[in-house]
Protein backbone atom coordinates (compact mmCIF):
# COMPACT_ATOMS: atom_id res chain seq x y z
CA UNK A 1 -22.69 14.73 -13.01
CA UNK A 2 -24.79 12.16 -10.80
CA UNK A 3 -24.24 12.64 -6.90
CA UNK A 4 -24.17 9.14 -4.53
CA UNK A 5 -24.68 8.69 -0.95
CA UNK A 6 -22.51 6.67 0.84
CA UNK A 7 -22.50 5.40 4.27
CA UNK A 8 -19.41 3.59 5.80
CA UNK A 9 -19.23 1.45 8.66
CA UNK A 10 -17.48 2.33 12.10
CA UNK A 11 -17.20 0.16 14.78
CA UNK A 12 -18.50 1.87 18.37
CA UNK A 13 -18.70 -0.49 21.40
CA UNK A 14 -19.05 -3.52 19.29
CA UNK A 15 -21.86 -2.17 17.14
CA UNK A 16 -21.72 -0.89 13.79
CA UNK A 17 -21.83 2.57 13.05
CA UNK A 18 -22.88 4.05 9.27
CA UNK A 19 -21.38 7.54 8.16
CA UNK A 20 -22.75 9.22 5.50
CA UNK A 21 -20.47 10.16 2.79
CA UNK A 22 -21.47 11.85 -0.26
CA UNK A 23 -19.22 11.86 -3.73
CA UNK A 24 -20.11 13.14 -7.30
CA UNK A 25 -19.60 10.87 -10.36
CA UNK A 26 -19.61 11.26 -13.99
CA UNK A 27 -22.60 10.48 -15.28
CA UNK A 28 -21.07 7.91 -17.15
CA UNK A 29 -18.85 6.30 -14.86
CA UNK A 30 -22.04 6.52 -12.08
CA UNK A 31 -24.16 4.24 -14.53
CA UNK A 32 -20.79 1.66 -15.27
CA UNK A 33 -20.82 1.21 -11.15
CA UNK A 34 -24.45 0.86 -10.77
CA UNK A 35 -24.23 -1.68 -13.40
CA UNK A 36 -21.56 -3.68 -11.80
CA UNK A 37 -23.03 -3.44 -8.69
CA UNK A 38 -26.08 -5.37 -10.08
CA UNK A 39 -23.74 -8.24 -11.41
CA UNK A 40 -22.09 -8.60 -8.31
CA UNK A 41 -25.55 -8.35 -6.28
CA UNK A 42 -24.65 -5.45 -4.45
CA UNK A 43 -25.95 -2.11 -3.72
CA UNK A 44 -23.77 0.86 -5.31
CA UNK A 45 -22.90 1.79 -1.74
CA UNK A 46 -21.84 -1.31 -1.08
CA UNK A 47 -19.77 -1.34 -4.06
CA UNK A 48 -17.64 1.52 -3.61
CA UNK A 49 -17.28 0.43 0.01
CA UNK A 50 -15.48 -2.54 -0.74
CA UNK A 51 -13.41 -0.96 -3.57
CA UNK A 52 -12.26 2.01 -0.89
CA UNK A 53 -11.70 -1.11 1.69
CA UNK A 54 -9.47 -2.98 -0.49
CA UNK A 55 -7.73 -0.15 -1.64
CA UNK A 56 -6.42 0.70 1.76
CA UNK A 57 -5.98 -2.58 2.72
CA UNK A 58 -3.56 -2.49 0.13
CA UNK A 59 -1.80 0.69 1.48
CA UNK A 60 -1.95 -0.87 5.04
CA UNK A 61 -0.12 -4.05 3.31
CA UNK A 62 3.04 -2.08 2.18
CA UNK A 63 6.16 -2.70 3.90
CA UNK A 64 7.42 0.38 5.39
CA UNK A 65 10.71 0.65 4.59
CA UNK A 66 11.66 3.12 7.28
CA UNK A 67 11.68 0.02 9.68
CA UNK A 68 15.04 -1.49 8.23
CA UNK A 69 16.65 1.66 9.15
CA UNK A 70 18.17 2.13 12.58
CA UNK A 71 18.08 -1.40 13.56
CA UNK A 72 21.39 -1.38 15.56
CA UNK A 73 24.78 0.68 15.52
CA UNK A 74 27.07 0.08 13.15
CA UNK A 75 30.09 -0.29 15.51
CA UNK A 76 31.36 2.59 13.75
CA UNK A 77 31.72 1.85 10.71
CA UNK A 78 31.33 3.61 7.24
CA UNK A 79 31.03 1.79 4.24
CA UNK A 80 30.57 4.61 2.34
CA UNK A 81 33.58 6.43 3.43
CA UNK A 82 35.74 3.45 2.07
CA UNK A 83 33.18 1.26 -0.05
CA UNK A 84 35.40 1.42 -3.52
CA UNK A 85 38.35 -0.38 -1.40
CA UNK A 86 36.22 -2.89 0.03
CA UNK A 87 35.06 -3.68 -3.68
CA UNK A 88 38.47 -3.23 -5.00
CA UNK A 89 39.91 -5.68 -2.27
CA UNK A 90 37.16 -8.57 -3.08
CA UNK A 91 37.34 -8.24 -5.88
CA UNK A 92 41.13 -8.96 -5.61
CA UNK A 93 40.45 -11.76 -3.74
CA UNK A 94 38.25 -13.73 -5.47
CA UNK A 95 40.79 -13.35 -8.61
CA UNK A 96 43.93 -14.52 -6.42
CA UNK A 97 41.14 -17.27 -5.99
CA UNK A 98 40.04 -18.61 -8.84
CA UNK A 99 43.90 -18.50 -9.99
CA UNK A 100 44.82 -21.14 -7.70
């Protein structure tokens, strides 16, 4: 197992503050990221910084869907209660309908 230092950045008062952050790797999978840190013309630091950024920038991205509920009363209605009429009574409709 290879160990890597990490510092990520924090913003203080408009200046950027580092935090150091150490993680173990497989040996293996330390050497892969090193590598592709050298393509990209990066430091290995760098390199799992960004992949941790855009990873939760993906997370922040989500829509939660806890906002769609309680977005007004429902006058007091409850579809559930009586949803297979409703159906049952387009569906009715629609054939009286197309009959015509």
């Amino acid at each position: 197992m290879a160990s890597v230092v990490i510092q990520s950045i924090r913003w203080y008062d408009e200046a950027i503050m580092m935090v150091r952050t150490q993680i173990t790797l497989e040996t293996e999978l330390q050497r892969r990221a090193r590598r592709r840190a050298n393509e990209i013309g990066v430091s290995l630091a760098e390199y799992v910084r960004r992949l941790v950024a855009r990873d939760l920038a993906h997370l922040e991205a989500k829509a939660d869907v806890a906002r769609i509920f309680d977005l007004g009363g429902s006058g007091g209605s409850n579809i559930a209660v009586s949803k297979d009429s409703m159906i049952g009574e387009a569906f009715a409709s629609s054939r009286s309908k197309s009959r015509r």
